[in-house]
Protein backbone atom coordinates (compact mmCIF):
# COMPACT_ATOMS: atom_id res chain seq x y z
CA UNK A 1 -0.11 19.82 -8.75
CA UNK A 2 0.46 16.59 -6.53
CA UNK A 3 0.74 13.38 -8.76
CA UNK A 4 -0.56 10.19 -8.14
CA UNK A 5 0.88 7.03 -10.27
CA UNK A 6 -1.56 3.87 -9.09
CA UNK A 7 0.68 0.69 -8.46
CA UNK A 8 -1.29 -1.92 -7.49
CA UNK A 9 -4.65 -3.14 -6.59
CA UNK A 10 -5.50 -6.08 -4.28
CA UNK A 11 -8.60 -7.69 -3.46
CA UNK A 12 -8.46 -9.59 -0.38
CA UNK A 13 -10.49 -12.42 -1.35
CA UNK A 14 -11.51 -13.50 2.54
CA UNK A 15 -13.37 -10.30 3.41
CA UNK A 16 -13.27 -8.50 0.48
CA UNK A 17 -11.29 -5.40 1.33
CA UNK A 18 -10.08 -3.83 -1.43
CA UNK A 19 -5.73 -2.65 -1.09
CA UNK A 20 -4.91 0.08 -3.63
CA UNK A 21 -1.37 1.41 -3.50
CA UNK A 22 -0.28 4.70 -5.52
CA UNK A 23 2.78 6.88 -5.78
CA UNK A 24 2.65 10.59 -4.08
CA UNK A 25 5.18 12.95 -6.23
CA UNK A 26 4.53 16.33 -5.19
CA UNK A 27 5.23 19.35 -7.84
CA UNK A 28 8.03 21.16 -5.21
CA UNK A 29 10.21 17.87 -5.38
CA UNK A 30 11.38 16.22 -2.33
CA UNK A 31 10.84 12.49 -1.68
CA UNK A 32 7.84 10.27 -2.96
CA UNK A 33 5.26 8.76 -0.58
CA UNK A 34 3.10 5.61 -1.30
CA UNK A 35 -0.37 5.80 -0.16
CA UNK A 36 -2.16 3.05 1.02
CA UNK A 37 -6.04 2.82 0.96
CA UNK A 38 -7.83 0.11 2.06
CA UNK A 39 -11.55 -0.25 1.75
CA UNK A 40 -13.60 -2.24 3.67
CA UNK A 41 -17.33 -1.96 2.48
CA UNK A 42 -18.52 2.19 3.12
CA UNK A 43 -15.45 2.53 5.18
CA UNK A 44 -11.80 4.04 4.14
CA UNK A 45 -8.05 4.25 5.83
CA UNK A 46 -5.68 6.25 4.39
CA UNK A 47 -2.07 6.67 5.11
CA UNK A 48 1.10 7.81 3.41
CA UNK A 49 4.99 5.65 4.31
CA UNK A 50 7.98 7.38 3.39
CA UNK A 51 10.55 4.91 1.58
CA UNK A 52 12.11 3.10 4.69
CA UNK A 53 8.81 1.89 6.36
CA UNK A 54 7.71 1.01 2.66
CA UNK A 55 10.59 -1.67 2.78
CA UNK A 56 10.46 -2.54 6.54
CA UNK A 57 6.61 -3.25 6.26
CA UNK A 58 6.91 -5.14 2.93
CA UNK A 59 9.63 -7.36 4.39
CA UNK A 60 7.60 -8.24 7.47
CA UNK A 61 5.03 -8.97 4.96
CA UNK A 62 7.43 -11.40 3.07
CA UNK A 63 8.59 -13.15 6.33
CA UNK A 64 5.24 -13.74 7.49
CA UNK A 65 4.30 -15.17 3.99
CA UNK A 66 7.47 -17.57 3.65
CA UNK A 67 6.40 -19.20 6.81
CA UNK A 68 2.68 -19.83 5.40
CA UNK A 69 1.69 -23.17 3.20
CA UNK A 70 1.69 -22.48 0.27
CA UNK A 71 -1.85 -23.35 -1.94
């Protein structure tokens, strides 16, 4: 059976979309996915990221945030 470890869950607070990010370990082994949900009102998108565009998306997401004000 497929397991599914929940990691975090955001609430945007301009919009309200609601970010929920989980661990994917399947039972035959093999390399974890994270699955990211978003939900915006009635409406869903789902995708699975393998490791590498886990850690090339989240450090876009840093860069973009170090060059915000902070507050």
């Amino acid at each position: 059976m497929t397991r599914l470890s929940s990691l975090a869950h955001i609430k945007v607070p301009l919009g309200g979309q609601e970010i929920d990010l989980r661990q994917i370990d399947f039972d035959g082994g093999g390399m974890s996915l994270l699955r990211t949900r978003i939900r915006e009102g009635s409406r869903f998108t789902v995708f699975d990221i393998d490791p590498a565009t886990a850690e090339a998306w989240g450090q876009a997401l840093i860069a973009w945030a170090s060059t915000q004000p902070k507050g």
